[in-house]
PDB file of N, CA and C in Angstrom:
ATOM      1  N   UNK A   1      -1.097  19.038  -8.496  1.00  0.00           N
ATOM      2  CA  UNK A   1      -0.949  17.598  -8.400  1.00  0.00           C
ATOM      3  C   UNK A   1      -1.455  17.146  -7.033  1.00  0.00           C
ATOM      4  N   UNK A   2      -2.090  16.406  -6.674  1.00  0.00           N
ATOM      5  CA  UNK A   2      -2.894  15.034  -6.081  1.00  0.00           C
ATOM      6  C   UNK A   2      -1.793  14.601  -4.889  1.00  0.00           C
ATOM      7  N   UNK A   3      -2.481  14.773  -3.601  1.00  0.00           N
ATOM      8  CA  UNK A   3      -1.615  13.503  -2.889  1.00  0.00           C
ATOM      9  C   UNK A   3      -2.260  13.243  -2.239  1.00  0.00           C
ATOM     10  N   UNK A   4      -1.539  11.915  -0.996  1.00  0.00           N
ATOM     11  CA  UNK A   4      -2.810  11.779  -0.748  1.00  0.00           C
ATOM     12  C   UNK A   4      -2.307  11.698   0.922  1.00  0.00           C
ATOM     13  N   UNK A   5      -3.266  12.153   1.736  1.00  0.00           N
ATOM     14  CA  UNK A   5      -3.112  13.048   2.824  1.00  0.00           C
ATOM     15  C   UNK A   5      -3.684  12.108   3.979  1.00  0.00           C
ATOM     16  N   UNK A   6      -4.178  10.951   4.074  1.00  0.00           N
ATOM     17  CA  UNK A   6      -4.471   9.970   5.171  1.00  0.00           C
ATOM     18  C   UNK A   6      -3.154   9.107   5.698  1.00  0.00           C
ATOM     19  N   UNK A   7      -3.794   8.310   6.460  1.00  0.00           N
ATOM     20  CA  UNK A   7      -2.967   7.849   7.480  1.00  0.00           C
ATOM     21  C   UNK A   7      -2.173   6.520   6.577  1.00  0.00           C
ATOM     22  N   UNK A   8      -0.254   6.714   6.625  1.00  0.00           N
ATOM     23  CA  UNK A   8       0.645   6.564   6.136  1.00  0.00           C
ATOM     24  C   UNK A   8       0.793   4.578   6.282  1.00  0.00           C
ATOM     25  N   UNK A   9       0.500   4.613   7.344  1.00  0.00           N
ATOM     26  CA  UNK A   9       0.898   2.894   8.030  1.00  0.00           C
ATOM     27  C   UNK A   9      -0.142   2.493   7.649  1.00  0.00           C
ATOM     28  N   UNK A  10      -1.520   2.854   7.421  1.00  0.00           N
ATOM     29  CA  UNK A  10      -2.774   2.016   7.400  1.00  0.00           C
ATOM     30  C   UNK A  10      -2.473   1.421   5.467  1.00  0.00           C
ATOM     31  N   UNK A  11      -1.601   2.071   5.288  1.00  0.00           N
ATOM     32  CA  UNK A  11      -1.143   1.520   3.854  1.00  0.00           C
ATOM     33  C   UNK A  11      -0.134   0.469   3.899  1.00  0.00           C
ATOM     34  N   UNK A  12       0.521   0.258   4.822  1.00  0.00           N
ATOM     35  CA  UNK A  12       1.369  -0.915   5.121  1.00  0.00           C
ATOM     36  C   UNK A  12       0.972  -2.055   5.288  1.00  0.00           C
ATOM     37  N   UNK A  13      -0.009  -1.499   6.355  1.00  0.00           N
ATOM     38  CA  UNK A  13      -0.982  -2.689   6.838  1.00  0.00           C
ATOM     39  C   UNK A  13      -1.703  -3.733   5.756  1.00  0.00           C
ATOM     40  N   UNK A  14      -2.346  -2.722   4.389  1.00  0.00           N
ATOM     41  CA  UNK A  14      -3.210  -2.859   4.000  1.00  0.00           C
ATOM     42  C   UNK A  14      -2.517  -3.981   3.016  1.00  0.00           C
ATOM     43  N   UNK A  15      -1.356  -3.271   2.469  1.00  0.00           N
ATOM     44  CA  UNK A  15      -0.148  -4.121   1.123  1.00  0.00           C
ATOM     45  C   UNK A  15      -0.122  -5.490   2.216  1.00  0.00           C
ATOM     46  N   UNK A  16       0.420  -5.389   3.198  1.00  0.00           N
ATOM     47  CA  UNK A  16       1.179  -6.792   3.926  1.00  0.00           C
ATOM     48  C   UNK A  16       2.624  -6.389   4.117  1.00  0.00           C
ATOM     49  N   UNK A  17       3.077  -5.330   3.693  1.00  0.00           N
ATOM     50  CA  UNK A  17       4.211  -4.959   3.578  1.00  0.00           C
ATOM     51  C   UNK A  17       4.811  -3.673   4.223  1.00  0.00           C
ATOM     52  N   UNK A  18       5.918  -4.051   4.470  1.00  0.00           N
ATOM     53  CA  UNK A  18       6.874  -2.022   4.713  1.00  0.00           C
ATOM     54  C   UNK A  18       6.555  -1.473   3.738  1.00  0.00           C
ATOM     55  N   UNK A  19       6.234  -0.104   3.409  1.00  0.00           N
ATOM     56  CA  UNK A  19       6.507   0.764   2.140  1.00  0.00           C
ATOM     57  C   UNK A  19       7.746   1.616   2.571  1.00  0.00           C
ATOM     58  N   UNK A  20       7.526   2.156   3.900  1.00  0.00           N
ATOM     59  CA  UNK A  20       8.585   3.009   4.184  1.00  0.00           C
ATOM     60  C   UNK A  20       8.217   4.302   3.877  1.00  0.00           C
ATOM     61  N   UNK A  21       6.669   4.457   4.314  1.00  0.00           N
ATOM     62  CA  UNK A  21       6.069   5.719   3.761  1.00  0.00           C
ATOM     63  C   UNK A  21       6.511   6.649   4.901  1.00  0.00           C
ATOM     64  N   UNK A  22       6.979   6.237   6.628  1.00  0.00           N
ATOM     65  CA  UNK A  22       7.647   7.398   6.835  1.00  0.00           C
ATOM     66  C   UNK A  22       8.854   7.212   7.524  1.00  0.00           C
ATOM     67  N   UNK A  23       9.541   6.915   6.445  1.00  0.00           N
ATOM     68  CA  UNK A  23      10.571   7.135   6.888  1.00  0.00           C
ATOM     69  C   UNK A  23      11.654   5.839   7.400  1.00  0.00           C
ATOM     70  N   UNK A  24      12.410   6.595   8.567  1.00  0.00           N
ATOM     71  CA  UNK A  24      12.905   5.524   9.703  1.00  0.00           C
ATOM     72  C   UNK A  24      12.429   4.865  10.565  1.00  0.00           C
ATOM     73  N   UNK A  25      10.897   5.659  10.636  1.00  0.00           N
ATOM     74  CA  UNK A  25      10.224   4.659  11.616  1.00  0.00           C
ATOM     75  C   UNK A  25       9.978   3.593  11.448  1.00  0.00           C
ATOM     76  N   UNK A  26       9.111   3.095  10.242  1.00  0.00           N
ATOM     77  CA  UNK A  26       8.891   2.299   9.229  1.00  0.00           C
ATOM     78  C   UNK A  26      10.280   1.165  10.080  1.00  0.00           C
ATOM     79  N   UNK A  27      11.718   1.227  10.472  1.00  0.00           N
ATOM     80  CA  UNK A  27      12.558   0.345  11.199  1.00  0.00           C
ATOM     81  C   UNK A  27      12.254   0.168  12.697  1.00  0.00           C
ATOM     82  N   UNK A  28      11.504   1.114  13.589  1.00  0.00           N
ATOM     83  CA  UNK A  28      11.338   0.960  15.006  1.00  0.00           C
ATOM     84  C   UNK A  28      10.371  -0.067  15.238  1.00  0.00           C
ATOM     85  N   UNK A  29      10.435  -0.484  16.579  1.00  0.00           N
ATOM     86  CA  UNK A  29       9.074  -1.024  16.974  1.00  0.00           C
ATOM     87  C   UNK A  29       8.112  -0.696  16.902  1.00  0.00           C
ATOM     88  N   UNK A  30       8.192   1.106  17.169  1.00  0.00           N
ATOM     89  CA  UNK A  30       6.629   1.825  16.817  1.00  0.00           C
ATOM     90  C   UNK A  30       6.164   1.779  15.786  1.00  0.00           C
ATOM     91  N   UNK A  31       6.598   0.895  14.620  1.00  0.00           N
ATOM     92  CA  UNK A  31       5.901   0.724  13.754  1.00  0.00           C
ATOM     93  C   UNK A  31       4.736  -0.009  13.562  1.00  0.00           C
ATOM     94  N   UNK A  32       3.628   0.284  12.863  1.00  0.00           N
ATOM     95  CA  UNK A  32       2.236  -0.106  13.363  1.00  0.00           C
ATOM     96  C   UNK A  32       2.281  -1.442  12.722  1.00  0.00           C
ATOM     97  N   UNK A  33       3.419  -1.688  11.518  1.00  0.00           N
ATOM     98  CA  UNK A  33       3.363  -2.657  10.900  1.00  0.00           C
ATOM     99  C   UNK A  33       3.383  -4.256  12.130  1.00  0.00           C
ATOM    100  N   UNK A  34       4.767  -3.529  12.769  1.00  0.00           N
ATOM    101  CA  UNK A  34       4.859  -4.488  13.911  1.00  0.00           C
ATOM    102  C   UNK A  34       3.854  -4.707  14.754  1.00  0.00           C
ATOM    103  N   UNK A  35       3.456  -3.447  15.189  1.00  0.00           N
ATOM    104  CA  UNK A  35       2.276  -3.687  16.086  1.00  0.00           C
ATOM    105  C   UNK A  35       1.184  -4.319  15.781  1.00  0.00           C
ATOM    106  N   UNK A  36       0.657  -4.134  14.487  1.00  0.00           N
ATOM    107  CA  UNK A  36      -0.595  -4.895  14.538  1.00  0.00           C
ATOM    108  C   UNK A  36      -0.390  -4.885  13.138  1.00  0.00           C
ATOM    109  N   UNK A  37      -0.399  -6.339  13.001  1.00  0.00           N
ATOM    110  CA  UNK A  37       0.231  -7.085  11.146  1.00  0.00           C
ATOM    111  C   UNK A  37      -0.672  -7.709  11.211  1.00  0.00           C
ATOM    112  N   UNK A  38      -2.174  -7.116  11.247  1.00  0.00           N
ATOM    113  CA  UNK A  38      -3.293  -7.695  10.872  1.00  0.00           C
ATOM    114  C   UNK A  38      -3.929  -6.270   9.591  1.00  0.00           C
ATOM    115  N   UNK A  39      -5.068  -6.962   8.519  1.00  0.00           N
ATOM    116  CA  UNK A  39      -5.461  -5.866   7.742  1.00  0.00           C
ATOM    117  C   UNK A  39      -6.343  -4.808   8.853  1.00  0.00           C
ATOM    118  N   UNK A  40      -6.113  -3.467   7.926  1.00  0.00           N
ATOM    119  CA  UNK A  40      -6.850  -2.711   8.465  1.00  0.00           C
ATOM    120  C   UNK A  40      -8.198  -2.890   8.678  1.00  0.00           C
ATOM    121  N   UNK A  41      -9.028  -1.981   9.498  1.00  0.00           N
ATOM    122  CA  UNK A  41     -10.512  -2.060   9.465  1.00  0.00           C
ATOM    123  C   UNK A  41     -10.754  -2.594  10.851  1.00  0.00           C
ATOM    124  N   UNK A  42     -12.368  -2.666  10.637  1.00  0.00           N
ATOM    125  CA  UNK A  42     -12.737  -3.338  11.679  1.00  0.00           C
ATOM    126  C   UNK A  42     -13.262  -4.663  11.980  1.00  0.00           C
ATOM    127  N   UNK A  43     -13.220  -5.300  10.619  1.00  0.00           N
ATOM    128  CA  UNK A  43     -13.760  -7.106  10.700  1.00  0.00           C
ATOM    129  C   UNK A  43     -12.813  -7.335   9.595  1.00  0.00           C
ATOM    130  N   UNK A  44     -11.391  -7.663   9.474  1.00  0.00           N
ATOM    131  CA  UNK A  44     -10.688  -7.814   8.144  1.00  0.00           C
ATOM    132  C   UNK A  44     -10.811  -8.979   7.933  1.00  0.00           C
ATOM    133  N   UNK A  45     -10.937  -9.609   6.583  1.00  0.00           N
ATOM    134  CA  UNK A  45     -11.192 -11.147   5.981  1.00  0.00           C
ATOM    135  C   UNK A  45     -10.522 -11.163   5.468  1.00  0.00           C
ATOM    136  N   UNK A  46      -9.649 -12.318   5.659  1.00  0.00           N
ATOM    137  CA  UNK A  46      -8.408 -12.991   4.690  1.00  0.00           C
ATOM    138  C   UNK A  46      -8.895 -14.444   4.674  1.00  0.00           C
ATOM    139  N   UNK A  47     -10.073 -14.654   4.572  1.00  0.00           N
ATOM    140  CA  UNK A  47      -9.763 -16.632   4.417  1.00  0.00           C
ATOM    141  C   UNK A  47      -9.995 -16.812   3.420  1.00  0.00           C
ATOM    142  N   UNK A  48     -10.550 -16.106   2.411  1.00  0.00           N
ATOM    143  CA  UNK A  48     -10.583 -16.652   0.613  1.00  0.00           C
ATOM    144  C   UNK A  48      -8.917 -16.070   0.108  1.00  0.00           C
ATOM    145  N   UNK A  49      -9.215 -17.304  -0.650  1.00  0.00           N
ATOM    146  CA  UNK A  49      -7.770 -16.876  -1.604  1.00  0.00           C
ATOM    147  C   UNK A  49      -8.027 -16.416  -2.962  1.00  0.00           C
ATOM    148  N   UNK A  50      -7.026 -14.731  -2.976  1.00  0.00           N
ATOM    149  CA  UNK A  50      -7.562 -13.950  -3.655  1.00  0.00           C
ATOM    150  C   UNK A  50      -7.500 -14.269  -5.076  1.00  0.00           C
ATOM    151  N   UNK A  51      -8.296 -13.647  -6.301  1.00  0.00           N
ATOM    152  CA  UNK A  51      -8.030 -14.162  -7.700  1.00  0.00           C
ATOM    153  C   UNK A  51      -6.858 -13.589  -8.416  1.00  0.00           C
ATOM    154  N   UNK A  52      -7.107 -14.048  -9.373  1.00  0.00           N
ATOM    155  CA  UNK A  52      -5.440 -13.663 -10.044  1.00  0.00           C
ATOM    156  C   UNK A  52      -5.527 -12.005 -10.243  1.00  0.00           C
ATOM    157  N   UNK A  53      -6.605 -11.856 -10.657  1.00  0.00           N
ATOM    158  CA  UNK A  53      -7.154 -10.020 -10.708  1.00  0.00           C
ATOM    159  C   UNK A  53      -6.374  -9.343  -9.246  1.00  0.00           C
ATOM    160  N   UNK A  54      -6.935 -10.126  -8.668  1.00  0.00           N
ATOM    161  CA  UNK A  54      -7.038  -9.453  -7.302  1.00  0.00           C
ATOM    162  C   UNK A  54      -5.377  -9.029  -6.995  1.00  0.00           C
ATOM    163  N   UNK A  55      -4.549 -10.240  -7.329  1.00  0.00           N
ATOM    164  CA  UNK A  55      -3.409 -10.309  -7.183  1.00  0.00           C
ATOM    165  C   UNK A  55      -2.658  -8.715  -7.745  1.00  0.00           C
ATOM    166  N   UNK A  56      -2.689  -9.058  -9.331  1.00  0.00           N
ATOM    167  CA  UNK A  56      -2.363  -8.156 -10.102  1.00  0.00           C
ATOM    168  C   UNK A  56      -2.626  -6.212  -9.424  1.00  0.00           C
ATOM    169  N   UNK A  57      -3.938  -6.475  -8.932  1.00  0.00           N
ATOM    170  CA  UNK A  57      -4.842  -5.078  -8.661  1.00  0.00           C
ATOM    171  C   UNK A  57      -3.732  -4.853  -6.945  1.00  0.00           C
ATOM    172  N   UNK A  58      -3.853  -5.510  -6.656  1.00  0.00           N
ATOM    173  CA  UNK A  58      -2.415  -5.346  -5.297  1.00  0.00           C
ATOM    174  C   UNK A  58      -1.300  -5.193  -5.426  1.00  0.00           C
ATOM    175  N   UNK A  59      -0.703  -5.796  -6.692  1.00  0.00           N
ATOM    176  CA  UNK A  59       0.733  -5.530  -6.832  1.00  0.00           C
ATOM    177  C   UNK A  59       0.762  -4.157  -7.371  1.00  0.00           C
ATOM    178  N   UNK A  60      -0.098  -3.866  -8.473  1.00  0.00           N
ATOM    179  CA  UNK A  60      -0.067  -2.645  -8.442  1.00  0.00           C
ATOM    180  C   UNK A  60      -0.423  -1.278  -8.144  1.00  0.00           C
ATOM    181  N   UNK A  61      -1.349  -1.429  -6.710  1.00  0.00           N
ATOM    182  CA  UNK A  61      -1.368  -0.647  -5.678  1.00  0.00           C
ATOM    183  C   UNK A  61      -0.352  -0.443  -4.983  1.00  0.00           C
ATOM    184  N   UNK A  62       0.570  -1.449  -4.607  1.00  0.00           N
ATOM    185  CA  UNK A  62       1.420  -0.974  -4.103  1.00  0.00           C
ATOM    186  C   UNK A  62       2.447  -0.090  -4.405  1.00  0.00           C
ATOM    187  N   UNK A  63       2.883  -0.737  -5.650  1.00  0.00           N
ATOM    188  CA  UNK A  63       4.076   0.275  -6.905  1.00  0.00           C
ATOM    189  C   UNK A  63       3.220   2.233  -6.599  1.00  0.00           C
ATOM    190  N   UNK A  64       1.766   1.776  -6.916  1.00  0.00           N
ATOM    191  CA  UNK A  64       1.570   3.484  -7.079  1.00  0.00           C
ATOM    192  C   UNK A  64       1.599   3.598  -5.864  1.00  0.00           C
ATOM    193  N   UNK A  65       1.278   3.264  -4.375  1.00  0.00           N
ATOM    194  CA  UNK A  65       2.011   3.702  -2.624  1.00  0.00           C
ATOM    195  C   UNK A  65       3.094   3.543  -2.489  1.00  0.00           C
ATOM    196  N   UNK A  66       4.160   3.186  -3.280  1.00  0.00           N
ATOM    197  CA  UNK A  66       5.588   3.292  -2.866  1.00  0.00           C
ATOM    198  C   UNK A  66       5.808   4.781  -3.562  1.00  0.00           C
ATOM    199  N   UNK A  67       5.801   4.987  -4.651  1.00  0.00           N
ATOM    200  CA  UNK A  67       5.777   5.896  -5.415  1.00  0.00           C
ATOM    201  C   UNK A  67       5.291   7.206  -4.832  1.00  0.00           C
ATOM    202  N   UNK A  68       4.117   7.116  -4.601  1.00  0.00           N
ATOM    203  CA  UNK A  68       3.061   8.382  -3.916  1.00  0.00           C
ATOM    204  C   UNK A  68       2.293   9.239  -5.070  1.00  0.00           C
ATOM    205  N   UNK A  69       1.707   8.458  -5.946  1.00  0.00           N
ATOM    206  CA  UNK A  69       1.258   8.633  -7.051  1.00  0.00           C
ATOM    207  C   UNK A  69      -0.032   8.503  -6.941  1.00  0.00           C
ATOM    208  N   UNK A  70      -1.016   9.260  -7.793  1.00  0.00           N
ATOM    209  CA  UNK A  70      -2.294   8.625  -7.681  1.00  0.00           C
ATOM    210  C   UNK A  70      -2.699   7.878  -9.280  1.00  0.00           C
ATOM    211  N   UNK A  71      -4.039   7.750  -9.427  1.00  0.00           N
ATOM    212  CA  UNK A  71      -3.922   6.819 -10.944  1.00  0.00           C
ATOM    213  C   UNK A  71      -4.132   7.433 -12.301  1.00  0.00           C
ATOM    214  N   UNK A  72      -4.257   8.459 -12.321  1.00  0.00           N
ATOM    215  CA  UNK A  72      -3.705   8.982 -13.668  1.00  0.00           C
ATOM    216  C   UNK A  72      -2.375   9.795 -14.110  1.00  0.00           C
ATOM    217  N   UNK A  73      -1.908  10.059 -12.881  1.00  0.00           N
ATOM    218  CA  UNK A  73      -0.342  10.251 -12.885  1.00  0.00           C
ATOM    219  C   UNK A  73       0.426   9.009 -12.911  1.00  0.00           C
ATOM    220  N   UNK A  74       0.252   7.859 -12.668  1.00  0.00           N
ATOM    221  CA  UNK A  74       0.555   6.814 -12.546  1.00  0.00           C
ATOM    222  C   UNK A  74       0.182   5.918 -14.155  1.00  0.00           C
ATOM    223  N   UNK A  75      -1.246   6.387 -14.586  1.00  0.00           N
ATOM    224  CA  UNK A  75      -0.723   5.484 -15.878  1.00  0.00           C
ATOM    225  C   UNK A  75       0.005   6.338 -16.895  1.00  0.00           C
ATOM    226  N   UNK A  76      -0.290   7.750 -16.623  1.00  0.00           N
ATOM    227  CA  UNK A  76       0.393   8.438 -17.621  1.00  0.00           C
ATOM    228  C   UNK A  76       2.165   7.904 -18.018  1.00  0.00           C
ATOM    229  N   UNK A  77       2.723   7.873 -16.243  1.00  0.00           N
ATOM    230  CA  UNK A  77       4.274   7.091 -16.379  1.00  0.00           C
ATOM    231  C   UNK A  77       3.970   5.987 -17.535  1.00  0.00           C
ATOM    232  N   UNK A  78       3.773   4.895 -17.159  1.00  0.00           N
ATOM    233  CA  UNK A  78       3.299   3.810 -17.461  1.00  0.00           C
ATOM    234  C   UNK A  78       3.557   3.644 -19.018  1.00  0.00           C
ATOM    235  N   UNK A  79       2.499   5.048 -19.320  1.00  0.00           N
ATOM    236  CA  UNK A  79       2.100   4.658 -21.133  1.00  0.00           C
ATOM    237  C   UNK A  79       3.682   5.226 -21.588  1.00  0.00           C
ATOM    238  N   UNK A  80       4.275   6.244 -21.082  1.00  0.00           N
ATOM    239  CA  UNK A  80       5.324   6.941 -21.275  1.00  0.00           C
ATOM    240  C   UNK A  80       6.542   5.345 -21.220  1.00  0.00           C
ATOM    241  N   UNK A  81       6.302   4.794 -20.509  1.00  0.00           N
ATOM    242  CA  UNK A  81       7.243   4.005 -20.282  1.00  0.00           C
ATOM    243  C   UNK A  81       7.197   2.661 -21.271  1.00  0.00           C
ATOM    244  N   UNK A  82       5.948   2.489 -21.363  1.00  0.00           N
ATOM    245  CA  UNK A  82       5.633   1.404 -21.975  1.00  0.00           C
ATOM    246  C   UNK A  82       5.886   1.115 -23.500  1.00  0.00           C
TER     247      UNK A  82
END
């Protein structure tokens, strides 16, 4: 099984959100969330407002980064659940 092995906060960043991918830090100041609650990268664009796709395709990126799932372990739940 699949995981995925890059950098933990640049996924925080990326949602807009805590995931709490490690841990207690995820509560300190050293959290990168705090530190820099801008998107990742190096020229990030937020001035269009995203489409409803877009929306959907984020909410459920995040569910599979809270989780720690990748996407066919993730729809497999899904169909199981569904």
């Amino acid at each position: 099984m699949g995981r995925y092995l890059g950098p933990k906060c640049r996924l925080c960043r990326r949602e807009g959100t805590k995931l709490f991918l490690k841990g207690t830090r995820c509560n300190t100041e050293k959290c990168s969330f705090v530190k820099r609650p801008r998107l990742p990268g190096m020229h990030p664009v937020t001035s269009t407002k995203p489409s409803y796709y877009a929306i959907q395709l984020r909410e459920k990126q995040k569910v599979k980064r809270m989780y720690g799932m990748l996407e066919k372990q993730f729809r497999r739940f899904f169909k199981i659940a569904a």
